[in-house]
C-alpha atoms as a PDB file:
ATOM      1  CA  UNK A   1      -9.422  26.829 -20.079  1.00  0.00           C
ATOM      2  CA  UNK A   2     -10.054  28.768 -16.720  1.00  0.00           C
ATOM      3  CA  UNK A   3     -14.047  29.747 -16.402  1.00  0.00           C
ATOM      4  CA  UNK A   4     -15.600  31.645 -13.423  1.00  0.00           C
ATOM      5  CA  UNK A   5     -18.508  33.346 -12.435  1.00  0.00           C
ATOM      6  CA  UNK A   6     -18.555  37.294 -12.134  1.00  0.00           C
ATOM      7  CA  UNK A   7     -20.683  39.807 -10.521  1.00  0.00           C
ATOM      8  CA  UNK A   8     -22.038  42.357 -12.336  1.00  0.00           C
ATOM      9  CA  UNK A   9     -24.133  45.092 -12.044  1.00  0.00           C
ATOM     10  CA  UNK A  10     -27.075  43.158 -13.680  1.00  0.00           C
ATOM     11  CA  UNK A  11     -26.030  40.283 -11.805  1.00  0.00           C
ATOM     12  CA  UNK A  12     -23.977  36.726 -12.133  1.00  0.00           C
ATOM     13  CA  UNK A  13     -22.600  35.527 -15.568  1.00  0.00           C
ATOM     14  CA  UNK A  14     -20.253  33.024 -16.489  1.00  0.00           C
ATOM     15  CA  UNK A  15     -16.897  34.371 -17.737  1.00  0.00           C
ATOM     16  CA  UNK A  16     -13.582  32.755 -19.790  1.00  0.00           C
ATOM     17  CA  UNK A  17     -10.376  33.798 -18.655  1.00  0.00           C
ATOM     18  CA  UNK A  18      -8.076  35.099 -21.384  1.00  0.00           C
ATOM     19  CA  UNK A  19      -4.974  36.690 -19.692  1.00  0.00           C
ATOM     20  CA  UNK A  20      -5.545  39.978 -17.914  1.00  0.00           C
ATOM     21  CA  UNK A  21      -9.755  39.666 -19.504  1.00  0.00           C
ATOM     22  CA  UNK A  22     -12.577  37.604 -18.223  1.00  0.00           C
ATOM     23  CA  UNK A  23     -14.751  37.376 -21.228  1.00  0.00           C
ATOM     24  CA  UNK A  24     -18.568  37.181 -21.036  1.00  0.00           C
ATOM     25  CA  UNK A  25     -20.217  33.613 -21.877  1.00  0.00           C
ATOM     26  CA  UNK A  26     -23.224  35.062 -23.041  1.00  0.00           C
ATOM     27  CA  UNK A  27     -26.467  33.935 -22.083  1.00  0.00           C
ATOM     28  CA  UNK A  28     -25.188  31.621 -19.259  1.00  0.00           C
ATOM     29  CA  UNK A  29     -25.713  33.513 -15.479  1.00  0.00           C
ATOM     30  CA  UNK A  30     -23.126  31.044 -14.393  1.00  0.00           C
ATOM     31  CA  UNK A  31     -20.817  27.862 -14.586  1.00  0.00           C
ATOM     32  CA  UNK A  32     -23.764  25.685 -13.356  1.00  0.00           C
ATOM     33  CA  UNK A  33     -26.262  26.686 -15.691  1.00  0.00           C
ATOM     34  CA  UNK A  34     -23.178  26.452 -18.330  1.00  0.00           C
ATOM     35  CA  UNK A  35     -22.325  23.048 -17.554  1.00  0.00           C
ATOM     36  CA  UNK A  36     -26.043  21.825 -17.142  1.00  0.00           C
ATOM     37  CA  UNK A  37     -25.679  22.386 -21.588  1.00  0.00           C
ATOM     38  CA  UNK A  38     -24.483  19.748 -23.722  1.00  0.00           C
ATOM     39  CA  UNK A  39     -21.432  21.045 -25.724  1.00  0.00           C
ATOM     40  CA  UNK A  40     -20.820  23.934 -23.372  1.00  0.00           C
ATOM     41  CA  UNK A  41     -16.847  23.361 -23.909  1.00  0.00           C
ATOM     42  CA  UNK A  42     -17.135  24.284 -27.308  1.00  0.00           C
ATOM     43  CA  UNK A  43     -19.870  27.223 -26.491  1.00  0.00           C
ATOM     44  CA  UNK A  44     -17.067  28.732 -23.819  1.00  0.00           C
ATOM     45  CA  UNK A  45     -14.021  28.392 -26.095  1.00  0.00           C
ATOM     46  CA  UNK A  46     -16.198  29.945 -28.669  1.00  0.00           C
ATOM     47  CA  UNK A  47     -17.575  33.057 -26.309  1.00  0.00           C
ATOM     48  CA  UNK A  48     -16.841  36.706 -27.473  1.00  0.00           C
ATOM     49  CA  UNK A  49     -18.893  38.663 -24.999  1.00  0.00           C
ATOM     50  CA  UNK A  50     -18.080  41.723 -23.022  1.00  0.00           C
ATOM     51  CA  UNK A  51     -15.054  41.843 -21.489  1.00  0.00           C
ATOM     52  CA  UNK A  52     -13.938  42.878 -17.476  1.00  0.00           C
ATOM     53  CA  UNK A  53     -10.215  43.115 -16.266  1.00  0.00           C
ATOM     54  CA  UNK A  54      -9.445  40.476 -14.009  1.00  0.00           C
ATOM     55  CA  UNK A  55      -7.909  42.645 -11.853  1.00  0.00           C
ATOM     56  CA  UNK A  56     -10.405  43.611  -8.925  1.00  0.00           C
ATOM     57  CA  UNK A  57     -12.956  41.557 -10.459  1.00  0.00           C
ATOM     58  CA  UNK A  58     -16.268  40.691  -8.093  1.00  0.00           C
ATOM     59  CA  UNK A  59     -16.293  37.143  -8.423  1.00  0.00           C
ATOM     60  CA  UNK A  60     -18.852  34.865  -6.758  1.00  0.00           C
ATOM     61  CA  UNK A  61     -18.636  31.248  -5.578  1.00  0.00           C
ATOM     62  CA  UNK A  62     -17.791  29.192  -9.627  1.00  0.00           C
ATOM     63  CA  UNK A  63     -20.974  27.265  -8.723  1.00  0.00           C
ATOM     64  CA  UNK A  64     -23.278  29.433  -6.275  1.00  0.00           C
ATOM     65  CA  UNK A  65     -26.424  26.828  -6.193  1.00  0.00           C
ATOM     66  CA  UNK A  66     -25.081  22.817  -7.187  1.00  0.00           C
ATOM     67  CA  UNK A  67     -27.745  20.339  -6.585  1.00  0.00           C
ATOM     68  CA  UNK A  68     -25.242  18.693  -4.192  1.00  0.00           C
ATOM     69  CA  UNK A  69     -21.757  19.806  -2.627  1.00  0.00           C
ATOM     70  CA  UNK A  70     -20.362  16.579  -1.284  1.00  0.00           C
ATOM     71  CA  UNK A  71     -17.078  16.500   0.863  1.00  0.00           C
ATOM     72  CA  UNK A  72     -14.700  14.259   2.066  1.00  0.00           C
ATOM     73  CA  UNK A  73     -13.388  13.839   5.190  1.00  0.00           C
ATOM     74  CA  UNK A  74      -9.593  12.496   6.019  1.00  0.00           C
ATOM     75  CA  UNK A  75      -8.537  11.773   2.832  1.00  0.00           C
ATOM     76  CA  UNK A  76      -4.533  13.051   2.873  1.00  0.00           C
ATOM     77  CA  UNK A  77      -2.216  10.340   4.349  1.00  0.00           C
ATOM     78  CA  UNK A  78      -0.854  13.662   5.945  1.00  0.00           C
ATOM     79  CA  UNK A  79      -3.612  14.962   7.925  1.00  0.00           C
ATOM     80  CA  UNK A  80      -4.880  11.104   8.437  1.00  0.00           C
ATOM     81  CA  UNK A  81      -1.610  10.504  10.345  1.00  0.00           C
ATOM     82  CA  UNK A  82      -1.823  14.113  12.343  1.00  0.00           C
ATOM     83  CA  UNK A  83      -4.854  13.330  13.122  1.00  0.00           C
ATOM     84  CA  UNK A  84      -4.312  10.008  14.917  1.00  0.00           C
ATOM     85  CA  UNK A  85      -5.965   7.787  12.590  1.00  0.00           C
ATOM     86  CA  UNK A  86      -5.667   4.524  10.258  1.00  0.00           C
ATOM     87  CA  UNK A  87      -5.773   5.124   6.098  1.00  0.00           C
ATOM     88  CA  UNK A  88      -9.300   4.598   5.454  1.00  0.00           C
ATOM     89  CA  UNK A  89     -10.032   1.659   2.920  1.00  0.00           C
ATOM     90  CA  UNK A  90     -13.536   3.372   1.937  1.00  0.00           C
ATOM     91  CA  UNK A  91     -13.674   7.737   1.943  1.00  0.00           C
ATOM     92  CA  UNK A  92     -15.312   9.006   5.074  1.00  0.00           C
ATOM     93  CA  UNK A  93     -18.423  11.348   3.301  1.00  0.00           C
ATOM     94  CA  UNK A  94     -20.560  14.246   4.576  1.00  0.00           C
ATOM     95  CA  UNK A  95     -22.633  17.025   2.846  1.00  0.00           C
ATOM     96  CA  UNK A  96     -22.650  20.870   2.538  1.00  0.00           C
ATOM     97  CA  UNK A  97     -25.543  22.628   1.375  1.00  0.00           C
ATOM     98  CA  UNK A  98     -25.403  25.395  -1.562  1.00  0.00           C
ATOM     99  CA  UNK A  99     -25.778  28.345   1.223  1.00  0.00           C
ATOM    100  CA  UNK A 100     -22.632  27.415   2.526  1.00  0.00           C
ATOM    101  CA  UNK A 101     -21.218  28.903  -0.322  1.00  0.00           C
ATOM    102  CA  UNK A 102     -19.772  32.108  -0.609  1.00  0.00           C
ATOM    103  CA  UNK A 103     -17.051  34.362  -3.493  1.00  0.00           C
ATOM    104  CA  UNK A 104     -13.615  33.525  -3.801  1.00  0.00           C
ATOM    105  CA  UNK A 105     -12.563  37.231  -1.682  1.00  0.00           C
ATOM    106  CA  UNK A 106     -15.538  37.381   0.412  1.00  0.00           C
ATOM    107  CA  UNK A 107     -15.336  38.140   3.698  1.00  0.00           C
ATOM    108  CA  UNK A 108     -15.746  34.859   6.230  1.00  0.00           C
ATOM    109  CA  UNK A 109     -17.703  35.640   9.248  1.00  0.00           C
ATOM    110  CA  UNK A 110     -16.876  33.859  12.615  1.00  0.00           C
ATOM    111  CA  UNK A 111     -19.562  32.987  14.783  1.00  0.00           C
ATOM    112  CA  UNK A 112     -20.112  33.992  17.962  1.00  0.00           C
ATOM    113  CA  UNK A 113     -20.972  30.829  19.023  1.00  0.00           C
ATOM    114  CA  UNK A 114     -17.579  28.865  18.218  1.00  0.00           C
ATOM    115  CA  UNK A 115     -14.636  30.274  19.354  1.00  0.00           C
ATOM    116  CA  UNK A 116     -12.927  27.187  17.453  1.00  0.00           C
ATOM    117  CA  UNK A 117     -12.988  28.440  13.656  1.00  0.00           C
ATOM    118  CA  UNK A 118     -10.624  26.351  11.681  1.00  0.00           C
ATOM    119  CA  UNK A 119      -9.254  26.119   7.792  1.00  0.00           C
ATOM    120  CA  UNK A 120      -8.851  23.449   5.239  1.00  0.00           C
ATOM    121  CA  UNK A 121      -7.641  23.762   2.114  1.00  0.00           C
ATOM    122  CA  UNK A 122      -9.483  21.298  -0.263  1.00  0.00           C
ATOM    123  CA  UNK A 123      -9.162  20.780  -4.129  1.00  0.00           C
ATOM    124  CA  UNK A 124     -12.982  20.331  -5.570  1.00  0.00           C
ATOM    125  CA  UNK A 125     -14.002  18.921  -8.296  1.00  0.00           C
ATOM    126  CA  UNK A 126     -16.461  20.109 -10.451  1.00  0.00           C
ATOM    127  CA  UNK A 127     -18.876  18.082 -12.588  1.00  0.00           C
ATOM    128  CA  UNK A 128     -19.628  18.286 -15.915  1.00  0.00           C
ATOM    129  CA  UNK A 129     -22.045  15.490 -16.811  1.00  0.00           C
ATOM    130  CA  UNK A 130     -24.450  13.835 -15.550  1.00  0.00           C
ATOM    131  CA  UNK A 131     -22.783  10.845 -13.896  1.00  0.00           C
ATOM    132  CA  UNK A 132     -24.073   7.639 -12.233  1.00  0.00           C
ATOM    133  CA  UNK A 133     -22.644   4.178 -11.523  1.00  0.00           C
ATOM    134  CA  UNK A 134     -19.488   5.416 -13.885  1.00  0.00           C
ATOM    135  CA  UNK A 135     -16.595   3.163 -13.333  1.00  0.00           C
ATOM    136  CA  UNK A 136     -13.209   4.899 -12.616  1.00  0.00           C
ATOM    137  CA  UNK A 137     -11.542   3.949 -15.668  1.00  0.00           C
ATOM    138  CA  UNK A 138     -14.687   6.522 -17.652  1.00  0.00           C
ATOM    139  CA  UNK A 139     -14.955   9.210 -14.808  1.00  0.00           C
ATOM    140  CA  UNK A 140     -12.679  11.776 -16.188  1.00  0.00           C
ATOM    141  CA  UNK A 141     -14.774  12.180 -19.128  1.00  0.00           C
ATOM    142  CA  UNK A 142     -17.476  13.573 -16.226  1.00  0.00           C
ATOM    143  CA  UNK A 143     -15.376  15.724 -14.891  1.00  0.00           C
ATOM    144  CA  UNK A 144     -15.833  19.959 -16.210  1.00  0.00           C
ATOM    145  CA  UNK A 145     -12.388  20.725 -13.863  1.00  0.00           C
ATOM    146  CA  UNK A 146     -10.947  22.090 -10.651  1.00  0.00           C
ATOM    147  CA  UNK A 147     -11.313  24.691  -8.630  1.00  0.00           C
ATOM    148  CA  UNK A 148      -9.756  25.576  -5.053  1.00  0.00           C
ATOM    149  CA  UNK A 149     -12.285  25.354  -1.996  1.00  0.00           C
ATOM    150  CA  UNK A 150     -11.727  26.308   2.174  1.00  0.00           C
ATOM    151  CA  UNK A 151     -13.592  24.202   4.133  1.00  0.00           C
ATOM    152  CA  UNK A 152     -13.565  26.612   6.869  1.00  0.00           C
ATOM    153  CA  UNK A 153     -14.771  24.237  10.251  1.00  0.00           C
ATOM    154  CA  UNK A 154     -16.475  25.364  13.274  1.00  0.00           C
ATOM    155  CA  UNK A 155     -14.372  22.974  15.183  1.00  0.00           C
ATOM    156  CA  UNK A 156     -16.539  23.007  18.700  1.00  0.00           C
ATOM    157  CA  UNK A 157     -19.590  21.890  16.867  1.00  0.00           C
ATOM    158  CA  UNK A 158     -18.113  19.820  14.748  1.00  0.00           C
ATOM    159  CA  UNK A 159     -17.206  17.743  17.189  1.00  0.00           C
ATOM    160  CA  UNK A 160     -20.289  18.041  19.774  1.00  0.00           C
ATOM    161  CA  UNK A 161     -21.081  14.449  18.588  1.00  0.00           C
ATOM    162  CA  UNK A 162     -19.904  11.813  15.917  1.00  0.00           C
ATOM    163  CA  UNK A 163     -21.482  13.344  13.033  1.00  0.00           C
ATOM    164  CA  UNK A 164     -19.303  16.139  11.737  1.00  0.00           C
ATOM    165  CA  UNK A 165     -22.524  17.500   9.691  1.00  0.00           C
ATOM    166  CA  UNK A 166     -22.800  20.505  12.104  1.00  0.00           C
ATOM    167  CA  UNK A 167     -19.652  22.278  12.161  1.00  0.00           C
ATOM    168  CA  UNK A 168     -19.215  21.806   8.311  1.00  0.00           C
ATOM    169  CA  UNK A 169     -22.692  23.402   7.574  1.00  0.00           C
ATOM    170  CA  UNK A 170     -22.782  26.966   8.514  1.00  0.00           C
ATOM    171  CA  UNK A 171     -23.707  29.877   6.195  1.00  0.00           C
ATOM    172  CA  UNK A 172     -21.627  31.399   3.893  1.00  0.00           C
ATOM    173  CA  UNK A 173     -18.792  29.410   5.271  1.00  0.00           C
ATOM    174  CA  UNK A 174     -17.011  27.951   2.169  1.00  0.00           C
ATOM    175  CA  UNK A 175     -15.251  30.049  -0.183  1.00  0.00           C
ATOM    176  CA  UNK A 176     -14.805  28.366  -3.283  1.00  0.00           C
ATOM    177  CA  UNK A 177     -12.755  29.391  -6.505  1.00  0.00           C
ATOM    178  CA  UNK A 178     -11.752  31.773  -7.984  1.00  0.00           C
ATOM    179  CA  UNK A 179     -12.067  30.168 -11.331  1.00  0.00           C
ATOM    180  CA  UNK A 180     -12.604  26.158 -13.090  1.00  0.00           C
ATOM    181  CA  UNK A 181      -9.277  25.423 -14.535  1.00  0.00           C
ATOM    182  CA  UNK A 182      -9.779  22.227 -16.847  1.00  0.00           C
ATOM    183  CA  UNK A 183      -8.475  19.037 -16.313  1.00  0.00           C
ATOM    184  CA  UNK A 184      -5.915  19.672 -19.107  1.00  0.00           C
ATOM    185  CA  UNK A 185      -4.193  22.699 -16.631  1.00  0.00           C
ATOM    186  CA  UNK A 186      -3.872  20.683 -13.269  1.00  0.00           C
ATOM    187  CA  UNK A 187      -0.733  19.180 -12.505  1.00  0.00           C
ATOM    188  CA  UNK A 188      -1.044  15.585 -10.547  1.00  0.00           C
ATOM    189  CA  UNK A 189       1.096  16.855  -7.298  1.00  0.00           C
ATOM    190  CA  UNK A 190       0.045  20.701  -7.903  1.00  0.00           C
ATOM    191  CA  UNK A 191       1.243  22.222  -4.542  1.00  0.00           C
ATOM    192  CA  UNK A 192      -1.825  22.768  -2.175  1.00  0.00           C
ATOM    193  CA  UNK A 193      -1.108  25.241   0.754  1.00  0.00           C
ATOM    194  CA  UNK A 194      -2.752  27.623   3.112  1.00  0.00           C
ATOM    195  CA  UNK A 195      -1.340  31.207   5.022  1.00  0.00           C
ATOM    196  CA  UNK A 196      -2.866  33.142   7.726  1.00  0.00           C
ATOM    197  CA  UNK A 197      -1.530  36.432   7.890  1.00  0.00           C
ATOM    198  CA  UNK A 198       1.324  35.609   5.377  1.00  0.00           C
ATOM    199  CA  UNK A 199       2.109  32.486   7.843  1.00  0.00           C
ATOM    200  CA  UNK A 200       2.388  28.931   6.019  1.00  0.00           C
ATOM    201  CA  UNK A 201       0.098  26.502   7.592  1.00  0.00           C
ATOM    202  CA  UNK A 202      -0.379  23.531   5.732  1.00  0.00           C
ATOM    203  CA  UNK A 203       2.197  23.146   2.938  1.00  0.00           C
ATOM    204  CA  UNK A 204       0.940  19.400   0.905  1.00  0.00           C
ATOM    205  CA  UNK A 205       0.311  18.046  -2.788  1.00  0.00           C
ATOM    206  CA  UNK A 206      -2.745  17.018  -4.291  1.00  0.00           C
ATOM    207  CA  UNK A 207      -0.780  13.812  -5.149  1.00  0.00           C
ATOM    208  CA  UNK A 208      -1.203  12.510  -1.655  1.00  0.00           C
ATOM    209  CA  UNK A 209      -5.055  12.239  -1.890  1.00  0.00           C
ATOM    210  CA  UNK A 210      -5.822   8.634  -0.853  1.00  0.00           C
ATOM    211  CA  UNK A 211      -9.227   8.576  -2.413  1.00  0.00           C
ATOM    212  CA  UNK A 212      -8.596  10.477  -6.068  1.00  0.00           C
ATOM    213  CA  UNK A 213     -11.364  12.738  -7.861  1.00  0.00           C
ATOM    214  CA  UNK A 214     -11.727   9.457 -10.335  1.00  0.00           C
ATOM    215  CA  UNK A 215     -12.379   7.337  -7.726  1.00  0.00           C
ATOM    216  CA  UNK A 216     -14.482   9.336  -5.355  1.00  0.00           C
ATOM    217  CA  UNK A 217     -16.769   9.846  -9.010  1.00  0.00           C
ATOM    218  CA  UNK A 218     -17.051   6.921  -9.591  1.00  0.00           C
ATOM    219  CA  UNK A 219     -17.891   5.955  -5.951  1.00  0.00           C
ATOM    220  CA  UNK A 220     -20.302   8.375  -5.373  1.00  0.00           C
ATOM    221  CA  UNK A 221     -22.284   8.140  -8.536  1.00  0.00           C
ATOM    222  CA  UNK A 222     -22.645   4.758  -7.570  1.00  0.00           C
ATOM    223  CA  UNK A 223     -24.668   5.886  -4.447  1.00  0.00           C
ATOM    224  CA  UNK A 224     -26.372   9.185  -5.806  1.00  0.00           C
ATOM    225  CA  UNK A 225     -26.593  10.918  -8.895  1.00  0.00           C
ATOM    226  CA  UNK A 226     -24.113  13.637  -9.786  1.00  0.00           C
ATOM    227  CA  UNK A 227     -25.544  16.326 -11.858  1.00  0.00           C
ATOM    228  CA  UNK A 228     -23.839  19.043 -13.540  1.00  0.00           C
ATOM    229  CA  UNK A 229     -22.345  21.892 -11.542  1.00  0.00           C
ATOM    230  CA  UNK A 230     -22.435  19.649  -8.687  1.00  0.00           C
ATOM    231  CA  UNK A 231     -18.885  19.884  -6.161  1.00  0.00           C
ATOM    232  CA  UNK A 232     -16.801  17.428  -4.309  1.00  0.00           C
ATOM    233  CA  UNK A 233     -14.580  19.217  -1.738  1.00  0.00           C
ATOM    234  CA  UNK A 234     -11.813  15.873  -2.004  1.00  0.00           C
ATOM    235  CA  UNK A 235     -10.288  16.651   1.907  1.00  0.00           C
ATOM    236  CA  UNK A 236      -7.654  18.475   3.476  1.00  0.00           C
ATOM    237  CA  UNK A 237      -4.044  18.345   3.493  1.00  0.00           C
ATOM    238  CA  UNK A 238      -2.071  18.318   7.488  1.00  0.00           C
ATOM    239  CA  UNK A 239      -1.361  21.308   9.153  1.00  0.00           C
ATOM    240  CA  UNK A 240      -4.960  22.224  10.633  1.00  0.00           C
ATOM    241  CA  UNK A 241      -5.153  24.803  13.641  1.00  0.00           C
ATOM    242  CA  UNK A 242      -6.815  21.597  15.690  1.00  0.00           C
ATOM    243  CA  UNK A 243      -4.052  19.462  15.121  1.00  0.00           C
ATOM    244  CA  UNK A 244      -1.457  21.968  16.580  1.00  0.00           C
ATOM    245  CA  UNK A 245      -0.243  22.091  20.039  1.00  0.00           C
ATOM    246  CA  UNK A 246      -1.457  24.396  21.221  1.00  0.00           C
ATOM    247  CA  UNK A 247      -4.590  24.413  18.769  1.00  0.00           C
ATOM    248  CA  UNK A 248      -4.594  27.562  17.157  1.00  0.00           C
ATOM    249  CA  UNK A 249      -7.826  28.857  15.008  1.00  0.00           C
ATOM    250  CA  UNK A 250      -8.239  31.869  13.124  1.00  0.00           C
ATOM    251  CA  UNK A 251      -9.250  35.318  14.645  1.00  0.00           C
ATOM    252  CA  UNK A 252     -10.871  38.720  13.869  1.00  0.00           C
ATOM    253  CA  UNK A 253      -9.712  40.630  11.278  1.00  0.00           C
ATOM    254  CA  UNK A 254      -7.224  37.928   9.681  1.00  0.00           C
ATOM    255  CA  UNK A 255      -6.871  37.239   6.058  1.00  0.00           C
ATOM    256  CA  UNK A 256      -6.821  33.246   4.969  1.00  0.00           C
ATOM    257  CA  UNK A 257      -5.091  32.502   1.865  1.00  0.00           C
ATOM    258  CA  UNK A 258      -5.598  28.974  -0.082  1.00  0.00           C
ATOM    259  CA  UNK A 259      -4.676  28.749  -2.758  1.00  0.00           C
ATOM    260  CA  UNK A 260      -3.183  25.918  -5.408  1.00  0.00           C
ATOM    261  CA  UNK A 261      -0.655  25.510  -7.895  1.00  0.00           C
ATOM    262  CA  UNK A 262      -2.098  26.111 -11.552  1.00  0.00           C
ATOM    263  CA  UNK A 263      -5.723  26.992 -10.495  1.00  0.00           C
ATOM    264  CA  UNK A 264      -4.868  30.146  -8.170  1.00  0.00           C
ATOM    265  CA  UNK A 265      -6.316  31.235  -4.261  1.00  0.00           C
ATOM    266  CA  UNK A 266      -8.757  32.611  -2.075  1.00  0.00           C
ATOM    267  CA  UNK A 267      -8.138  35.372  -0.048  1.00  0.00           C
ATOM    268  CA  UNK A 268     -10.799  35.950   2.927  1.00  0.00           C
ATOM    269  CA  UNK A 269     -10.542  38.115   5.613  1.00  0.00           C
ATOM    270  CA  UNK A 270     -12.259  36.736   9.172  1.00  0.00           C
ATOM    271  CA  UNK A 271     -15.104  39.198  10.587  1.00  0.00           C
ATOM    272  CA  UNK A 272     -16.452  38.766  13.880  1.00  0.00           C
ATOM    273  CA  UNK A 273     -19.653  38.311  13.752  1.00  0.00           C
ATOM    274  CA  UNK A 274     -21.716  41.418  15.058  1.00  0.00           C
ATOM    275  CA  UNK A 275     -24.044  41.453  18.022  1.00  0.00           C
ATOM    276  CA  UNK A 276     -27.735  41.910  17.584  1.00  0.00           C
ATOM    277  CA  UNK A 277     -27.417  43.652  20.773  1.00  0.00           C
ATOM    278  CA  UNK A 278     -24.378  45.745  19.437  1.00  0.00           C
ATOM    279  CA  UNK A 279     -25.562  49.715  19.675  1.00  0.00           C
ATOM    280  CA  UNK A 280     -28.745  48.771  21.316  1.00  0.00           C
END
């Protein structure tokens, strides 16, 4: 099954995906507030609501307020290597908040005050149970699905100290999307790849993920709580503007494709941010 969350005119609901139709889930104003409902595979597959072409359809972040949107950092033996490092035994973890957030097609704005905007193409998973201290053998079963995320990285703060926390954290950042494709639709080494301007930057699989989405449930629920909706943005695959030579980060007015194999891509064009001052 592939799920999202639409905009409407009346505002968010969750939606099924049935070919060229995104079919209303009724009574659910999105995937969180589906998930959060015992049965709710059964109540999508079952869902005959109004229907919306997918085609040009508004769609806004799959979750747009988890109780927790946990990332992980360095976690492809690709960009681990790039990056000058040693495979980690444990994942290296950080936090996003759900304002970070932002549709699947949304414009990104870049801030004035970084001139060092990066991308990452991440695969996230998506909870569908409440999960703590699961082993990794039982995590699958807590697992809704999939969805494709851009951890999109003010590299100049990010890097201000050792904590990564504030160049991760900015507002409407992330997109994240466009739809939750089950676990049943994901291919182990689905392709995971990001363009800027129709240029290949990072070109990777999702089957060179050092830490897997089992593990990292299991690991994290040991530590906190997962609740349903909740997100973990799994890491990045090499080929990051920082890691270039020169560096190279993205600019006004370019569009940033991620996208990956069997759950589909985000397509966000860069705005500069505008002046307060500008017209004054």
């Amino acid at each position: 099954m592939k799920l999202a969350t639409l905009r409407t005119s009346s505002g968010t609901v969750a939606v099924r995906q049935d070919g060229d139709a995104f079919v209303e889930i009724d009574g659910y104003a999105d995937l969180g507030r589906l998930f959060a409902r015992e049965g709710w595979e059964q109540i999508a597959a079952a869902a005959h609501g109004a229907q919306h072409a997918v085609e040009g359809a508004d769609l806004a972040a799959v979750v747009p307020s988890p109780s927790k949107v946990l990332c992980v950092g360095l976690n492809y033996a690709s960009h681990i290597t790039e990056m000058g490092r040693d495979l980690p035994e444990y994942p290296t973890l950080f936090a996003k908040f759900a304002e970070t957030l932002t549709g699947p097609y949304d414009d990104v704005e870049l801030p004035e005050a970084d001139p060092a905007i990066d991308w990452e193409a991440e695969l996230a998973v998506v909870i569908g149970r409440t999960a703590r201290r699961v082993s990794e053998a039982e995590a699958g079963e807590y697992i809704a699905g999939y969805t494709v995320a851009n951890d999109i990285s003010m590299r100049s703060y990010q890097f201000r100290t050792k904590e990564w926390l504030q160049g991760k954290m900015w507002e409407a950042s992330t997109p994240i999307g466009p739809v939750v494709v089950t676990p049943d639709e994901l291919a182990k080494d689905a392709a995971i790849t990001t363009e800027v301007d129709g240029q290949r930057m990072q070109l990777g699989s999702i089957g060179d993920l050092v830490h897997g989405p089992e593990f990292l449930v299991s690991y994290i629920s040991e530590i906190i709580t997962l609740n349903p909706g909740d997100l973990i943005l799994t890491g990045t695959t090499g080929g990051v503007g920082r890691a270039r030579t020169p560096e190279v980060y993205i600019t006004d007015g370019q569009t940033v494709t991620t996208r990956i194999e069997g759950i589909g891509e985000l397509v966000n064009v860069a705005r500069a941010q505008v002046s307060a001052t500008a017209g004054a």
